[in-house]
PDB file of N, CA and C in Angstrom:
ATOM      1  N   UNK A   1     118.102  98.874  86.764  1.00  0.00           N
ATOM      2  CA  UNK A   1     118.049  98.893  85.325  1.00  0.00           C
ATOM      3  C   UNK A   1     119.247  99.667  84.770  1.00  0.00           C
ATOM      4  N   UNK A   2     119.515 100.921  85.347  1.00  0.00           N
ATOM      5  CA  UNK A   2     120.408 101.570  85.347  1.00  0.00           C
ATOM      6  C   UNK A   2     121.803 101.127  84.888  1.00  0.00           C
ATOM      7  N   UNK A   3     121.971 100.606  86.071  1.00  0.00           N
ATOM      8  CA  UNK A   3     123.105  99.428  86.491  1.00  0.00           C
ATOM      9  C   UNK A   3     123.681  98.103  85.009  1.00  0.00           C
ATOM     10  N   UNK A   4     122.493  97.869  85.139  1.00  0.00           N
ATOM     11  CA  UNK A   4     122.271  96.371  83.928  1.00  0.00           C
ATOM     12  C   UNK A   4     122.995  96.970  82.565  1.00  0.00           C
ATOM     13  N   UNK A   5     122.743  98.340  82.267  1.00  0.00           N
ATOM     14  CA  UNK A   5     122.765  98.774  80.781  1.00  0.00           C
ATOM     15  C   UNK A   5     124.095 100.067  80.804  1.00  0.00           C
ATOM     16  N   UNK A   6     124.996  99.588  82.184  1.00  0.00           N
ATOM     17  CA  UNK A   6     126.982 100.050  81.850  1.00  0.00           C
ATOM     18  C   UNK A   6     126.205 101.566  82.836  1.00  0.00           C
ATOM     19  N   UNK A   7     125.439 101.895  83.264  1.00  0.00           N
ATOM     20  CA  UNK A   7     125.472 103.425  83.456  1.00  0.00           C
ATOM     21  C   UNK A   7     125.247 103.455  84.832  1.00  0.00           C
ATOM     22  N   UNK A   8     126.434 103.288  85.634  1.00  0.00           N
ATOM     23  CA  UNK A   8     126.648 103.278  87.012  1.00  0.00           C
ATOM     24  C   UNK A   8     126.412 104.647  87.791  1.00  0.00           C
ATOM     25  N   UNK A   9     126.776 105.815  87.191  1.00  0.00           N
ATOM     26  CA  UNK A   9     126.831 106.812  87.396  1.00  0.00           C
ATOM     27  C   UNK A   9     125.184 107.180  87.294  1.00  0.00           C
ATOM     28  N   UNK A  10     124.762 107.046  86.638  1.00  0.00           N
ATOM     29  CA  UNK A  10     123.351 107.329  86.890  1.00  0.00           C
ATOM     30  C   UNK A  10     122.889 106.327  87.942  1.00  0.00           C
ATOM     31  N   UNK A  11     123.082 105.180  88.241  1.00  0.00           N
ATOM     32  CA  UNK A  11     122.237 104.162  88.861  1.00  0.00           C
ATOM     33  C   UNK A  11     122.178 105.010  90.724  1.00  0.00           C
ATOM     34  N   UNK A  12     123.706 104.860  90.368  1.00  0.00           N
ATOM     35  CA  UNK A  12     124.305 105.893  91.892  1.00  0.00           C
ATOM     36  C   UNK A  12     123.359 107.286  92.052  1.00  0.00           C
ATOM     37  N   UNK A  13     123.585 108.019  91.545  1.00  0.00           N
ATOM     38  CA  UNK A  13     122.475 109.332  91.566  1.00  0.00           C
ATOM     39  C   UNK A  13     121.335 108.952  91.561  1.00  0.00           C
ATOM     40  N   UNK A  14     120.471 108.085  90.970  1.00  0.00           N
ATOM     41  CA  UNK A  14     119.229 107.647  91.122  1.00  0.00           C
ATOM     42  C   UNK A  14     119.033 106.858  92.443  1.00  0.00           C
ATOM     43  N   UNK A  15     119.497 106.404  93.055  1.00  0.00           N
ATOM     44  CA  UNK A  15     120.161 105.786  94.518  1.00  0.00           C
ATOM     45  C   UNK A  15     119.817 106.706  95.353  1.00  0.00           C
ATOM     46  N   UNK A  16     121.086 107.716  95.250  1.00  0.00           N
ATOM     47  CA  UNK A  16     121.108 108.710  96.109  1.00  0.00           C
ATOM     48  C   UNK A  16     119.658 109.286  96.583  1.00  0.00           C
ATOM     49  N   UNK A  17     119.179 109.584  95.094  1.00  0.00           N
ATOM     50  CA  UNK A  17     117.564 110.944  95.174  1.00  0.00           C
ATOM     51  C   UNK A  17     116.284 109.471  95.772  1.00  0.00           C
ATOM     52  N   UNK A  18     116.100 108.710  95.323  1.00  0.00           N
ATOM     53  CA  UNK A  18     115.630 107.636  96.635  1.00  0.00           C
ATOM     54  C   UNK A  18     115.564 107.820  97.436  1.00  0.00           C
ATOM     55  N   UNK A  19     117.147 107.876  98.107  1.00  0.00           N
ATOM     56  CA  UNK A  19     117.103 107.863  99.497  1.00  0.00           C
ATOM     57  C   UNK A  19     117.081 109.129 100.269  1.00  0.00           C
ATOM     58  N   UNK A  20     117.220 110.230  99.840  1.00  0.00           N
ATOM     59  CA  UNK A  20     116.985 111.536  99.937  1.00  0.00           C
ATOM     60  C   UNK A  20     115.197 111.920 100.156  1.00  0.00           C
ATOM     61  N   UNK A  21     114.593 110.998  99.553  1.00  0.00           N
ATOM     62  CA  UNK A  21     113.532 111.307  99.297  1.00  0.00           C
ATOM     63  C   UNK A  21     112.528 110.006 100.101  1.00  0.00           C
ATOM     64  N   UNK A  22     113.365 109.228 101.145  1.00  0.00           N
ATOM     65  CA  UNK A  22     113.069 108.334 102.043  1.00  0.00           C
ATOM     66  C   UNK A  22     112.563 107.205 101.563  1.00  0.00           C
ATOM     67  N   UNK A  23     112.455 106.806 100.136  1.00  0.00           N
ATOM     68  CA  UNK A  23     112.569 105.782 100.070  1.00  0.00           C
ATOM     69  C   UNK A  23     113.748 104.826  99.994  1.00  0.00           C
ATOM     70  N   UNK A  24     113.539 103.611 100.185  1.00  0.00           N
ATOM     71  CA  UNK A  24     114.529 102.618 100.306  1.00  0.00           C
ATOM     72  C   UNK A  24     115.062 101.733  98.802  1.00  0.00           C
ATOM     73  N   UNK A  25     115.851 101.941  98.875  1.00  0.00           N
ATOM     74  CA  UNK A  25     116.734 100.692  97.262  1.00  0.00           C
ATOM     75  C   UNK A  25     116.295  99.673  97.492  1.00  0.00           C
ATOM     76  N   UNK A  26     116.132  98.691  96.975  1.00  0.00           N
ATOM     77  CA  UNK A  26     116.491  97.228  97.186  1.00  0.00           C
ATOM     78  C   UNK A  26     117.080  96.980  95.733  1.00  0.00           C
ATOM     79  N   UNK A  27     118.236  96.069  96.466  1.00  0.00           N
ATOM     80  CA  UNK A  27     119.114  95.695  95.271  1.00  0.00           C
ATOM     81  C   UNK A  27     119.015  94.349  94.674  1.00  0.00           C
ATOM     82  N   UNK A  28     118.925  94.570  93.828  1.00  0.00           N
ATOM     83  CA  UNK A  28     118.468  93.175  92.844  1.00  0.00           C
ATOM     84  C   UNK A  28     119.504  92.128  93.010  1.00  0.00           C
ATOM     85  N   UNK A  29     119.362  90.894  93.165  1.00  0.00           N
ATOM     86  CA  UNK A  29     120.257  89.827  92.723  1.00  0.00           C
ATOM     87  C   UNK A  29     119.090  88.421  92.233  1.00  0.00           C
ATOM     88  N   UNK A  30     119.970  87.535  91.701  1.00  0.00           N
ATOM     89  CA  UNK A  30     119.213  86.057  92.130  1.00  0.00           C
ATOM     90  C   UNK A  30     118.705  85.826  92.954  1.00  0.00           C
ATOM     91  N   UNK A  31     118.492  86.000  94.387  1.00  0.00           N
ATOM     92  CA  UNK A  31     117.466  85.623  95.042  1.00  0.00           C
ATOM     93  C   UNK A  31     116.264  86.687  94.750  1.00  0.00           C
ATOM     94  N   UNK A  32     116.443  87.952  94.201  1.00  0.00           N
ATOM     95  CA  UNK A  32     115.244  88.617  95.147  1.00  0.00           C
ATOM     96  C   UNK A  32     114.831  88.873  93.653  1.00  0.00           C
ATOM     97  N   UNK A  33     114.938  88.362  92.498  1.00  0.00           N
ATOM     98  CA  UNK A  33     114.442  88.414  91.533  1.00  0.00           C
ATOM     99  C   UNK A  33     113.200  88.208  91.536  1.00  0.00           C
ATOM    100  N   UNK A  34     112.711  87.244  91.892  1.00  0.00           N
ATOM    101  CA  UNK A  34     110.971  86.432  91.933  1.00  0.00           C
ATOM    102  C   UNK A  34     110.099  86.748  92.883  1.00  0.00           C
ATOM    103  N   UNK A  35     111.105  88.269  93.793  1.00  0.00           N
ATOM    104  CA  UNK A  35     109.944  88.691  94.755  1.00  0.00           C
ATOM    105  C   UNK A  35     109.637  89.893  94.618  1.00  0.00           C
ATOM    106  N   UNK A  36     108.161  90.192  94.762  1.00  0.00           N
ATOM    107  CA  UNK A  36     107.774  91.600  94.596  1.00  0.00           C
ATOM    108  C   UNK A  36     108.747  92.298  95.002  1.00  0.00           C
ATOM    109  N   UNK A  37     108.354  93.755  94.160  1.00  0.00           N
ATOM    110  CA  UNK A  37     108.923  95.451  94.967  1.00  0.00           C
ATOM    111  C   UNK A  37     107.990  95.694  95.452  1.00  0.00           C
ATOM    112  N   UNK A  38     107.738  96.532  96.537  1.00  0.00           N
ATOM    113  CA  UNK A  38     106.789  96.934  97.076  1.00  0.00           C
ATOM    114  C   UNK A  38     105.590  97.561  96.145  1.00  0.00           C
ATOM    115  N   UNK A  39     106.427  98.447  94.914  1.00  0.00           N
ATOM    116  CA  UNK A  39     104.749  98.996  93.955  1.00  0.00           C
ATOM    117  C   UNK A  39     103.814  98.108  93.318  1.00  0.00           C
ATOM    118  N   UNK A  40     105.375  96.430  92.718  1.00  0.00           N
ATOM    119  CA  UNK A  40     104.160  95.551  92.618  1.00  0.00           C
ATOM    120  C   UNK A  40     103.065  94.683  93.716  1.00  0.00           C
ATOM    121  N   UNK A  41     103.250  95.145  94.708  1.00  0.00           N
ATOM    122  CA  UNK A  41     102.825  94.446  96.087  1.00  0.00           C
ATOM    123  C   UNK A  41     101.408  95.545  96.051  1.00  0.00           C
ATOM    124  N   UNK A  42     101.475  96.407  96.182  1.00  0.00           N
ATOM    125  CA  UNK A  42     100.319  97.896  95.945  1.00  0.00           C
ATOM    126  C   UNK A  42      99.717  97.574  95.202  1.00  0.00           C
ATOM    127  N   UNK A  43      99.889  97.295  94.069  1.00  0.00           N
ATOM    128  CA  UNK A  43      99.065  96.986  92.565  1.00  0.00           C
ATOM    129  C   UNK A  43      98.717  96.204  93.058  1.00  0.00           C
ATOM    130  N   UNK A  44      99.306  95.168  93.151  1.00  0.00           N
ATOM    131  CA  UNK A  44      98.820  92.888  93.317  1.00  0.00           C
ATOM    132  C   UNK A  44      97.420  93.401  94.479  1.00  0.00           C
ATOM    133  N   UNK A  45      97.344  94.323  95.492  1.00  0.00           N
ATOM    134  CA  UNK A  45      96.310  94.435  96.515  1.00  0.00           C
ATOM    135  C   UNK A  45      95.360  95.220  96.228  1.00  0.00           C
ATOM    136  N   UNK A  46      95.347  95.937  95.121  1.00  0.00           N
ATOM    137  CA  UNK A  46      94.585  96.843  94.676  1.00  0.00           C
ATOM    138  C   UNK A  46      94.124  96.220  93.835  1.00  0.00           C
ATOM    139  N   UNK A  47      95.117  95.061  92.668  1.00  0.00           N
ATOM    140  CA  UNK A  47      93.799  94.668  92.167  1.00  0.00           C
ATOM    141  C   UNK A  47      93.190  93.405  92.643  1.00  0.00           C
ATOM    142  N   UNK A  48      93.682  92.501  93.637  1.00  0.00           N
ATOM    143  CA  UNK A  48      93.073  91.938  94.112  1.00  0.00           C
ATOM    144  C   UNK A  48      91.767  92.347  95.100  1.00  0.00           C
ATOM    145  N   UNK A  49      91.773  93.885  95.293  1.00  0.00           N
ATOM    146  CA  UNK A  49      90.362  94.123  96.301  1.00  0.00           C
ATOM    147  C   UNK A  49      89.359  94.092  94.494  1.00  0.00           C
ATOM    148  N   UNK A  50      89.450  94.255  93.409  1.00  0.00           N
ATOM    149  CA  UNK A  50      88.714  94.419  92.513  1.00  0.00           C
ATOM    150  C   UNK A  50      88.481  95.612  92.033  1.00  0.00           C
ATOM    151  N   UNK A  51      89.988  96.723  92.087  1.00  0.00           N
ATOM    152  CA  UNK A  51      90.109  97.712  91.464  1.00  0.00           C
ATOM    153  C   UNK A  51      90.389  97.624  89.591  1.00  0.00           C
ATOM    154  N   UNK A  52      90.097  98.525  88.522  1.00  0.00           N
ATOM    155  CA  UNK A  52      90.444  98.597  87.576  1.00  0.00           C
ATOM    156  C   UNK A  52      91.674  99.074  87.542  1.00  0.00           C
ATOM    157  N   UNK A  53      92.487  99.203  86.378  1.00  0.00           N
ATOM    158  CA  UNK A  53      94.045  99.218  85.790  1.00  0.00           C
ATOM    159  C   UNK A  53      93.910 101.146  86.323  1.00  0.00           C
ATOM    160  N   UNK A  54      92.799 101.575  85.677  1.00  0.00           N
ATOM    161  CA  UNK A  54      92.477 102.915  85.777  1.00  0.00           C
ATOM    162  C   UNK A  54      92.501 103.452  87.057  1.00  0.00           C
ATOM    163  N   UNK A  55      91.665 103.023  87.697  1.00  0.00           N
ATOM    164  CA  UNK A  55      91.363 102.995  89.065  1.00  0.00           C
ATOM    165  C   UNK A  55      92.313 103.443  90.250  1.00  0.00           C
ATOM    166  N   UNK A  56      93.229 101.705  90.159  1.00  0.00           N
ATOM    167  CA  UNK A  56      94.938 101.890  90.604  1.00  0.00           C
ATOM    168  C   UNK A  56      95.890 102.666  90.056  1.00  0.00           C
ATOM    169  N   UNK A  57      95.885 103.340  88.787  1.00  0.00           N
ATOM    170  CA  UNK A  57      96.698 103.996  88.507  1.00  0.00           C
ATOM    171  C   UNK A  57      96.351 105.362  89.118  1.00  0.00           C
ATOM    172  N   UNK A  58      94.712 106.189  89.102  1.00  0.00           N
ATOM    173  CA  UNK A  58      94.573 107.190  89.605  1.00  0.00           C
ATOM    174  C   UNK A  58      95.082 107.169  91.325  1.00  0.00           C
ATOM    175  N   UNK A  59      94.890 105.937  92.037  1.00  0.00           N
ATOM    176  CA  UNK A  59      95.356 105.994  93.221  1.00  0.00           C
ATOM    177  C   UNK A  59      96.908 106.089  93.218  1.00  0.00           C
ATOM    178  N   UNK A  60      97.614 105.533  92.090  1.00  0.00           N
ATOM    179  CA  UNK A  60      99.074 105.470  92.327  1.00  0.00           C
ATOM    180  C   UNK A  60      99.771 106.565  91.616  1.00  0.00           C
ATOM    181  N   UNK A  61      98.765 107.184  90.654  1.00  0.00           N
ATOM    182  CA  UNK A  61      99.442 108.623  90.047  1.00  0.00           C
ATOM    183  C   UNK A  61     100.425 107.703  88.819  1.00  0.00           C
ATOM    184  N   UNK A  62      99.876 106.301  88.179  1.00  0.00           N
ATOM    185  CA  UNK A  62     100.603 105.801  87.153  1.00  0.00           C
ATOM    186  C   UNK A  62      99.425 105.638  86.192  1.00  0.00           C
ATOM    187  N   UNK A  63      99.772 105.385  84.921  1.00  0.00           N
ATOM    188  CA  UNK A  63      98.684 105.250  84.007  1.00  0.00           C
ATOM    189  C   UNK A  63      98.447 104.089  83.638  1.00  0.00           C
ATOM    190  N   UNK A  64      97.132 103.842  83.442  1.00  0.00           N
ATOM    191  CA  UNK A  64      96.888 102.114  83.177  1.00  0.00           C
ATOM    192  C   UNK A  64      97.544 101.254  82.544  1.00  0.00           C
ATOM    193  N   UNK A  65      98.538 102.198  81.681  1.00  0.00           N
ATOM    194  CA  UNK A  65      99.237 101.033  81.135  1.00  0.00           C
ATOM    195  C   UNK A  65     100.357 100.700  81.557  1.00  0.00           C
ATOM    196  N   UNK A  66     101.046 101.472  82.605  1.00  0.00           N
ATOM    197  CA  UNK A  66     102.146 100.980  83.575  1.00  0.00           C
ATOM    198  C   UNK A  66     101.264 100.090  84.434  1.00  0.00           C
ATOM    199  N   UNK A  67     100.492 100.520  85.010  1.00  0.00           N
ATOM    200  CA  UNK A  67      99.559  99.330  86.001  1.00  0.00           C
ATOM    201  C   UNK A  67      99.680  97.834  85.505  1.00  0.00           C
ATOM    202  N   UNK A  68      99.606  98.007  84.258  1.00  0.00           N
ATOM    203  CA  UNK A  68      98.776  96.654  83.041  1.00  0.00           C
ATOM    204  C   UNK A  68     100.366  96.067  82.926  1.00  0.00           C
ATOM    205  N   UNK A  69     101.491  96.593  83.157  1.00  0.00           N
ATOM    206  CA  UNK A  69     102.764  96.014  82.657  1.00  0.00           C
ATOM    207  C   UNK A  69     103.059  95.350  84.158  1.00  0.00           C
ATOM    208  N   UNK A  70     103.092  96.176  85.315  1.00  0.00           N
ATOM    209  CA  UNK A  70     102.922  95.710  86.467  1.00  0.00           C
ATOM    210  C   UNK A  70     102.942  94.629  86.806  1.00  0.00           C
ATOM    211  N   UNK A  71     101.079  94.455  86.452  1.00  0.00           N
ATOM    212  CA  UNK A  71     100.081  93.195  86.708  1.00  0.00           C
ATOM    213  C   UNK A  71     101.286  91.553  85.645  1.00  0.00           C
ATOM    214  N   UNK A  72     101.512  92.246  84.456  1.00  0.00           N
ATOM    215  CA  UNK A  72     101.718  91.464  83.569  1.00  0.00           C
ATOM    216  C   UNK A  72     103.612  90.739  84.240  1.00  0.00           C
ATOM    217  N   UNK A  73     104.087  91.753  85.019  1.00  0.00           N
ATOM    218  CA  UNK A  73     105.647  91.443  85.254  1.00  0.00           C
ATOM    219  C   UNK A  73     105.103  90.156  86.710  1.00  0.00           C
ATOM    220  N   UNK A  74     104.073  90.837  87.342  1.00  0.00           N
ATOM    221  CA  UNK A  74     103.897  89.932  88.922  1.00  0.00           C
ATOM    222  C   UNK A  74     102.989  89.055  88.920  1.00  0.00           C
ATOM    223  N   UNK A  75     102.246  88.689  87.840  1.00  0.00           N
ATOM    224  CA  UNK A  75     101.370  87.280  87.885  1.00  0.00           C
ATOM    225  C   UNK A  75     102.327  86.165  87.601  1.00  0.00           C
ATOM    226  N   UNK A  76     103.495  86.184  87.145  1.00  0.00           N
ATOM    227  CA  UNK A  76     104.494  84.974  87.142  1.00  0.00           C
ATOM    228  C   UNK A  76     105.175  84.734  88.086  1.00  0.00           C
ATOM    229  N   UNK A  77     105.448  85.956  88.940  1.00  0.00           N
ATOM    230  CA  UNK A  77     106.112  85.975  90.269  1.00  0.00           C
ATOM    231  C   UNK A  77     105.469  85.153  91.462  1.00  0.00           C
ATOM    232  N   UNK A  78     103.989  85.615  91.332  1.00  0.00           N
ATOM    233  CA  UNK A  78     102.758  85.103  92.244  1.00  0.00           C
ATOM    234  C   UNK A  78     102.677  83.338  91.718  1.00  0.00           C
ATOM    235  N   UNK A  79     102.925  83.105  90.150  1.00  0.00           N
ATOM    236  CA  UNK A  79     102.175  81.864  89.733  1.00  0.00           C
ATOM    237  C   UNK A  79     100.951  81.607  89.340  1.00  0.00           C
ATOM    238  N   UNK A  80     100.364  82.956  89.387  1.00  0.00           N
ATOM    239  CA  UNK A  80      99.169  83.185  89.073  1.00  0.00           C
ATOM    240  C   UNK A  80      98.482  83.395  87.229  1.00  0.00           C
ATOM    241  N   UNK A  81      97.746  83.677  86.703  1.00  0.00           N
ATOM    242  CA  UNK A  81      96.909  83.812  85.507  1.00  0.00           C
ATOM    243  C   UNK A  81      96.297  84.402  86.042  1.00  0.00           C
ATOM    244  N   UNK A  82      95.513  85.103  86.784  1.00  0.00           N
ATOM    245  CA  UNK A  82      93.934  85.881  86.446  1.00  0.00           C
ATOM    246  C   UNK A  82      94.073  86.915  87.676  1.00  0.00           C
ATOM    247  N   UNK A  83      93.055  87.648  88.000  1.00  0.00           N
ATOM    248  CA  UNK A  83      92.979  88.574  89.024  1.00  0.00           C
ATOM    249  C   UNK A  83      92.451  87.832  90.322  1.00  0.00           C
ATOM    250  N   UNK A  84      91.576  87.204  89.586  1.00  0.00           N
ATOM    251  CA  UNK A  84      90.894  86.481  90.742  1.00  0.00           C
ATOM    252  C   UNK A  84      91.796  85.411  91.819  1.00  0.00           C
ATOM    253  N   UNK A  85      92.726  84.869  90.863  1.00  0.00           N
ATOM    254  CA  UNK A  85      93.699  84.556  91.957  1.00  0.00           C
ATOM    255  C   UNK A  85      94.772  85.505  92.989  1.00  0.00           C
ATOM    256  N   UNK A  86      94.792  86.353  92.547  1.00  0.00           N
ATOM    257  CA  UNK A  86      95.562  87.153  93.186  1.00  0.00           C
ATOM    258  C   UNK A  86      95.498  87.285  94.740  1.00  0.00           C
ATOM    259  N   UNK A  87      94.127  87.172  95.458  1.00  0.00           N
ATOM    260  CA  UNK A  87      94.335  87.421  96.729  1.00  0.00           C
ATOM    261  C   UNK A  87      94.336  86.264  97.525  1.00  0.00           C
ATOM    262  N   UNK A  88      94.034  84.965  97.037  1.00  0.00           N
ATOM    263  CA  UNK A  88      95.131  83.955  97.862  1.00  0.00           C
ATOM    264  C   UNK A  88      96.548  84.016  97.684  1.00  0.00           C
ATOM    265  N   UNK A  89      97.073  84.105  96.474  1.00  0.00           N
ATOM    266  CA  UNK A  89      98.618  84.162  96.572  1.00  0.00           C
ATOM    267  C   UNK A  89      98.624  85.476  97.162  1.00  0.00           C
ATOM    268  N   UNK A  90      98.404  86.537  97.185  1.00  0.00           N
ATOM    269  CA  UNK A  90      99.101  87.219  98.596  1.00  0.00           C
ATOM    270  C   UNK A  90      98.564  86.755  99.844  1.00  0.00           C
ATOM    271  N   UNK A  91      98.189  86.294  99.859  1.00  0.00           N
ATOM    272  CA  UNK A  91      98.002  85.806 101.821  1.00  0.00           C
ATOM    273  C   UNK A  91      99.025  84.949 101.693  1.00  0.00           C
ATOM    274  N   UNK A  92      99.768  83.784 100.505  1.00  0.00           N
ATOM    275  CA  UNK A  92     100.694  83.386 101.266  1.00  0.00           C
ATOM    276  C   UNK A  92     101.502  83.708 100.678  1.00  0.00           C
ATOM    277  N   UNK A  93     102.061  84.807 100.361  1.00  0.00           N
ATOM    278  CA  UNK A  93     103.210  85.414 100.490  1.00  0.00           C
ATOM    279  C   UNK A  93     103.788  85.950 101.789  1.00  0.00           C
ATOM    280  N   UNK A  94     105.073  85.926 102.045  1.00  0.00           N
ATOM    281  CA  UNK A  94     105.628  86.141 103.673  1.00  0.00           C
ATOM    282  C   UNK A  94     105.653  87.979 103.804  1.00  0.00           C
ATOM    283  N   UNK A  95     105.679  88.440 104.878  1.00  0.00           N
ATOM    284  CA  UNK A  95     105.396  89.764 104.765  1.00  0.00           C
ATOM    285  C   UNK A  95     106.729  90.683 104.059  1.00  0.00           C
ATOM    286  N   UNK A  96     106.350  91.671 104.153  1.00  0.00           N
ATOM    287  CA  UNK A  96     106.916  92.632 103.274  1.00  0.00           C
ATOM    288  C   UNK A  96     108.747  92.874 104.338  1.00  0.00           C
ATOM    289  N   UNK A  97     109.530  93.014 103.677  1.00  0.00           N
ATOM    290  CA  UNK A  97     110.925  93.276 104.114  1.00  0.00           C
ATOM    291  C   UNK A  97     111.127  94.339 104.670  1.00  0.00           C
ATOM    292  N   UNK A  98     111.262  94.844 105.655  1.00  0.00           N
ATOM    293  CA  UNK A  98     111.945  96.411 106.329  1.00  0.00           C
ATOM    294  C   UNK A  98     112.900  96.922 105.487  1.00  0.00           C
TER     295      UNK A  98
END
């Protein structure tokens, strides 16, 4: 996002403390646009077991309404409308990237 809006210098430092902090970047392009990040992959399984927005957010330490923007960015990704679809489209989704 960083990146998108001229502020390289931050994108880089925000990079850095990531990876300092063992998580991994993944860098956006055209292909990897339409595929989950891993937090929306967490959410998509949380609420597909039939957790609330609330629920997943107390497990993820986000508040329901980041959850609810989440849900709202990865049901187009999936192809999905509802919750209830959610846990066939992750079974066929291919597994998660190293």
């Amino acid at each position: 996002m960083l990146t998108s809006i001229g502020m390289d210098a931050f994108a880089e430092r925000a990079r850095k403390e990531l990876v300092a902090t063992g998580e991994r970047v993944r860098r956006r392009s055209d292909e990897t646009r339409d595929e989950l990040t891993a937090q929306e992959r967490q959410i998509a399984q949380l609420a597909a077991a039939g957790l609330t927005n609330k629920q997943i957010g107390e497990r993820l330490y986000l508040s329901p309404r980041t959850v609810a923007t989440h849900l709202h960015q990865l049901f187009p990704k999936l192809g999905v409308t509802t919750r209830a679809a959610l846990r066939d489209a992750l079974a066929d989704l291919p597994p998660e990237r190293p």
